[in-house]
C-alpha atoms as a PDB file:
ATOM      1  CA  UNK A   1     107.980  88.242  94.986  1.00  0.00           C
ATOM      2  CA  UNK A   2     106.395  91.609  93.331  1.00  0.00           C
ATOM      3  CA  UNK A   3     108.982  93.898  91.774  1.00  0.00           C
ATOM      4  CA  UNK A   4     107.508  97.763  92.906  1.00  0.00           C
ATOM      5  CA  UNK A   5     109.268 100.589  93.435  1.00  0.00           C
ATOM      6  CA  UNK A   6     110.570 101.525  97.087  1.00  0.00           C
ATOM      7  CA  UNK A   7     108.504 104.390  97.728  1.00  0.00           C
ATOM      8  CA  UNK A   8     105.490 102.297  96.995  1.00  0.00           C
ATOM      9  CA  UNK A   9     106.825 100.146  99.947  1.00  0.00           C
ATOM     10  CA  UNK A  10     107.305 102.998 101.838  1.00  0.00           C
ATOM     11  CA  UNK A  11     103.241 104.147 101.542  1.00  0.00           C
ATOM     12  CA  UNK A  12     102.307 100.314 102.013  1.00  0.00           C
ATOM     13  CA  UNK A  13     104.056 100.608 105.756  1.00  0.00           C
ATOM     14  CA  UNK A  14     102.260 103.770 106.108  1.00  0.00           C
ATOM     15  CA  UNK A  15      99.124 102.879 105.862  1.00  0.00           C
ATOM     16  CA  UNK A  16      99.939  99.953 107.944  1.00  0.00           C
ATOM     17  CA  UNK A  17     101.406 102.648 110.282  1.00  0.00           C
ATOM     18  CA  UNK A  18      98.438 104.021 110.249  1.00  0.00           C
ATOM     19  CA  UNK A  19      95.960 101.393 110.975  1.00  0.00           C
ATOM     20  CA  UNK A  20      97.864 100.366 113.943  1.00  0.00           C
ATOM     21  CA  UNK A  21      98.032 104.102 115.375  1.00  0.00           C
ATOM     22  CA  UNK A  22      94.527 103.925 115.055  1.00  0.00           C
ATOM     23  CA  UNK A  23      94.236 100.871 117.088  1.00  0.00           C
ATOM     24  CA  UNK A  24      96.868 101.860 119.382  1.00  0.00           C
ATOM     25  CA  UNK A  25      98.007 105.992 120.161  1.00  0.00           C
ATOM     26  CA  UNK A  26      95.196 107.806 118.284  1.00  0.00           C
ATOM     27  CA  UNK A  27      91.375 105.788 117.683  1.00  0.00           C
ATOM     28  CA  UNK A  28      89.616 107.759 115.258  1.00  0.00           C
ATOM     29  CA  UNK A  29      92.218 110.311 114.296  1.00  0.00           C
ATOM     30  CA  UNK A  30      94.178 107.508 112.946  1.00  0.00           C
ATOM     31  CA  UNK A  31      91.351 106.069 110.889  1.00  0.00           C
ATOM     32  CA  UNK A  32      90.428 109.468 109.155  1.00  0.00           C
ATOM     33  CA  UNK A  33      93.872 109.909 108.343  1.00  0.00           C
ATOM     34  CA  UNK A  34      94.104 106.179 106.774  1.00  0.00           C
ATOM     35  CA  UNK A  35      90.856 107.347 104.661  1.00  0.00           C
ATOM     36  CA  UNK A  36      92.402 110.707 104.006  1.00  0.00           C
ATOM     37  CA  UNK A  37      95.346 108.163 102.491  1.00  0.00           C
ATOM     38  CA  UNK A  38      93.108 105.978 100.588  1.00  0.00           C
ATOM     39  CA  UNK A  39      91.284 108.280  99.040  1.00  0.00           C
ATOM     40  CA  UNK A  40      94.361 110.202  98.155  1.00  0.00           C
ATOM     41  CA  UNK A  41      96.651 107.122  96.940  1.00  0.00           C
ATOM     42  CA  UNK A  42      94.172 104.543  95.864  1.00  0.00           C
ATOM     43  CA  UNK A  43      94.555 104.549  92.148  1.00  0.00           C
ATOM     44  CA  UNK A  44      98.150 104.983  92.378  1.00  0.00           C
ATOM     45  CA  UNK A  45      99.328 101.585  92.031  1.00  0.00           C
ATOM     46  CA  UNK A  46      97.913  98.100  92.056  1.00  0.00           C
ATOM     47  CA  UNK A  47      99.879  96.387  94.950  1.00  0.00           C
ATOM     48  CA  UNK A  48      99.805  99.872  97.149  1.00  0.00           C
ATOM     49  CA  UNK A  49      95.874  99.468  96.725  1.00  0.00           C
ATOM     50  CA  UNK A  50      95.706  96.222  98.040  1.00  0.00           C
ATOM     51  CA  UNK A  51      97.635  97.512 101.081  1.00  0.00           C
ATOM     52  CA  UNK A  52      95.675 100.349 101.280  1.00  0.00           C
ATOM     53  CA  UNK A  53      92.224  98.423 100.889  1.00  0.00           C
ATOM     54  CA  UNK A  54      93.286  95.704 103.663  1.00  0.00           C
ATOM     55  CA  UNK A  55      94.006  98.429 106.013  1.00  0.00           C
ATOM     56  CA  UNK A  56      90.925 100.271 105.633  1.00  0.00           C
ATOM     57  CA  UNK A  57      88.834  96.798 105.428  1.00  0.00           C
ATOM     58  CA  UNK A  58      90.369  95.986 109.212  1.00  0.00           C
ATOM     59  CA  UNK A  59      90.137  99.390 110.445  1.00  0.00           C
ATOM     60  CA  UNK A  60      86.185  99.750 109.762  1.00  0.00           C
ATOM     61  CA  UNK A  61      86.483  95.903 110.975  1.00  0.00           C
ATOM     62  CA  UNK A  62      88.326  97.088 114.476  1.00  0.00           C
ATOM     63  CA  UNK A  63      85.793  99.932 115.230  1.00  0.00           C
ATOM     64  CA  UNK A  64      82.356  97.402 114.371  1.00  0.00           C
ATOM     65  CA  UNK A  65      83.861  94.382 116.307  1.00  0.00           C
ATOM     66  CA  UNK A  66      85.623  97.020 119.598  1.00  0.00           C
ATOM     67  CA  UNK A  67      82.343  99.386 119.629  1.00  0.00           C
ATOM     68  CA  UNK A  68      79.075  97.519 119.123  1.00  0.00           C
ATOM     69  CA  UNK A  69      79.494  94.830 121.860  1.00  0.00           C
ATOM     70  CA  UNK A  70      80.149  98.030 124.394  1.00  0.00           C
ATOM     71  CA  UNK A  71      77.837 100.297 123.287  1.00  0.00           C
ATOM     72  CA  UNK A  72      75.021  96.909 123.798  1.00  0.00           C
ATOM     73  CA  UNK A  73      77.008  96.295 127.911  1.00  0.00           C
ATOM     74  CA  UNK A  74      76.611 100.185 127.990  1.00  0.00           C
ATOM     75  CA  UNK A  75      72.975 100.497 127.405  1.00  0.00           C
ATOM     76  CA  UNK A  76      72.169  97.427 129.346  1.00  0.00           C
ATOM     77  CA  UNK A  77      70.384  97.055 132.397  1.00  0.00           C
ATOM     78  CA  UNK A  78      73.130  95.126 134.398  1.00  0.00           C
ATOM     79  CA  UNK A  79      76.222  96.434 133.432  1.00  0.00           C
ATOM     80  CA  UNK A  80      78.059  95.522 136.171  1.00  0.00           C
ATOM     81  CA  UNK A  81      77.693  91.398 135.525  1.00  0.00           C
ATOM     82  CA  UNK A  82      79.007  92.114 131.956  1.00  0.00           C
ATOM     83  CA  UNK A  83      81.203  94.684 132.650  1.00  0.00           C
ATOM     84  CA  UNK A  84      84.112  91.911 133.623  1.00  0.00           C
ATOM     85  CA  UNK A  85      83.041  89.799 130.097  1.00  0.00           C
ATOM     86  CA  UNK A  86      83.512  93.522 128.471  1.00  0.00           C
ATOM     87  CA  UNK A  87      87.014  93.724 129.366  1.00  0.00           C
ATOM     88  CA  UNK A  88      87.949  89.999 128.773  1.00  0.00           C
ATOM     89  CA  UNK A  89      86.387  90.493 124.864  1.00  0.00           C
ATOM     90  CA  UNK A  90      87.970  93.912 124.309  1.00  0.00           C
ATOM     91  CA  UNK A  91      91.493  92.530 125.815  1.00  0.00           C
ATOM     92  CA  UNK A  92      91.052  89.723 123.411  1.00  0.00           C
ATOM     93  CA  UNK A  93      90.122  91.139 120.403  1.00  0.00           C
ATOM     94  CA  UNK A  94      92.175  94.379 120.205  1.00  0.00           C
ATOM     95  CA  UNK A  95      95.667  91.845 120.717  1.00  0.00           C
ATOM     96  CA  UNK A  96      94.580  90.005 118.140  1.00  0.00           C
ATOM     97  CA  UNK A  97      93.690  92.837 115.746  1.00  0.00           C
ATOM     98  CA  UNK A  98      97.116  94.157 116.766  1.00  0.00           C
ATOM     99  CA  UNK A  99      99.011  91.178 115.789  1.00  0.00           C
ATOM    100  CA  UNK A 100      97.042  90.828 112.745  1.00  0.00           C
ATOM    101  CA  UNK A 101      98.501  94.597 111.757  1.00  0.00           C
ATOM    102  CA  UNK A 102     101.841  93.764 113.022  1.00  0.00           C
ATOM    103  CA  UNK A 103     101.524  90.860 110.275  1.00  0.00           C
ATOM    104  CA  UNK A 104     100.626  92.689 107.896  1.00  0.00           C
ATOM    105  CA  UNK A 105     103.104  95.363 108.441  1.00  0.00           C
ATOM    106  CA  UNK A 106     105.608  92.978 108.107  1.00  0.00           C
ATOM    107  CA  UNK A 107     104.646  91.403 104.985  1.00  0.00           C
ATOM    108  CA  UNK A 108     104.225  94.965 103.257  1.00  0.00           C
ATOM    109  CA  UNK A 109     107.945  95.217 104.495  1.00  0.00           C
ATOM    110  CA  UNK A 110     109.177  92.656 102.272  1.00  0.00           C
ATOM    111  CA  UNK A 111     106.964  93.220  99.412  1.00  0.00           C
ATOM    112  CA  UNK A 112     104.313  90.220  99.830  1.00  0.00           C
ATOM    113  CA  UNK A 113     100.513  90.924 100.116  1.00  0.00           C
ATOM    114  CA  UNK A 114      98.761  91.392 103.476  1.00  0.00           C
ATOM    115  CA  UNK A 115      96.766  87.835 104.996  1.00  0.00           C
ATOM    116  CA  UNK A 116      93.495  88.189 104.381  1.00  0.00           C
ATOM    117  CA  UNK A 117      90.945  87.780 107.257  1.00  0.00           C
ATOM    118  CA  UNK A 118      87.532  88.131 106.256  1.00  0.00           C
END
């Protein structure tokens, strides 16, 4: 268990905050906000940069994997057959990215490093 300081803690959940309020209330908003964070904490301290990095990592992650395979079923000539496969993937993969920040959130909480996914 890492000894750091409690508000270091305290910015680790935040930016854990942050990437699920991107996923969840505010998509977009809550990702320039988590890069308005990183860029403003990232040299601050070691194990609040990991945090940071991870959060930012899965948020660029969130937006490839939630917005490519809809902008393709979008553009295509027969959106409504895919339109049902759509939703399935994009119920799918958001809970999962979800969880994966609740995780995460959680292990920042009691000063252990986020899981690593890619």
């Amino acid at each position: 268990m890492l000894k750091t300081n409690k508000s270091i803690v305290q910015l680790a959940n935040l930016s854990h905050g942050l990437y699920l309020a991107n996923l969840i209330i505010l998509p977009g908003v809550g990702l320039l906000l988590l890069l308005v964070f990183f860029f403003k904490y990232r040299n601050y301290n070691r194990w609040l940069n990991i945090h940071l990095f991870r959060s930012v990592q899965l948020s660029i992650l969130a937006t490839v994997i939630l917005l490519v395979p809809l902008l393709y079923i979008l553009f295509s000539q027969q959106i409504q057959y895919y339109f049902a496969i759509m939703l399935l993937y994009f119920i799918i993969v958001h809970s999962g990215l979800i969880l994966i920040g609740v995780i995460n959130l959680a292990l920042s909480m009691v000063n252990r490093l986020p899981i690593v996914v890619i």
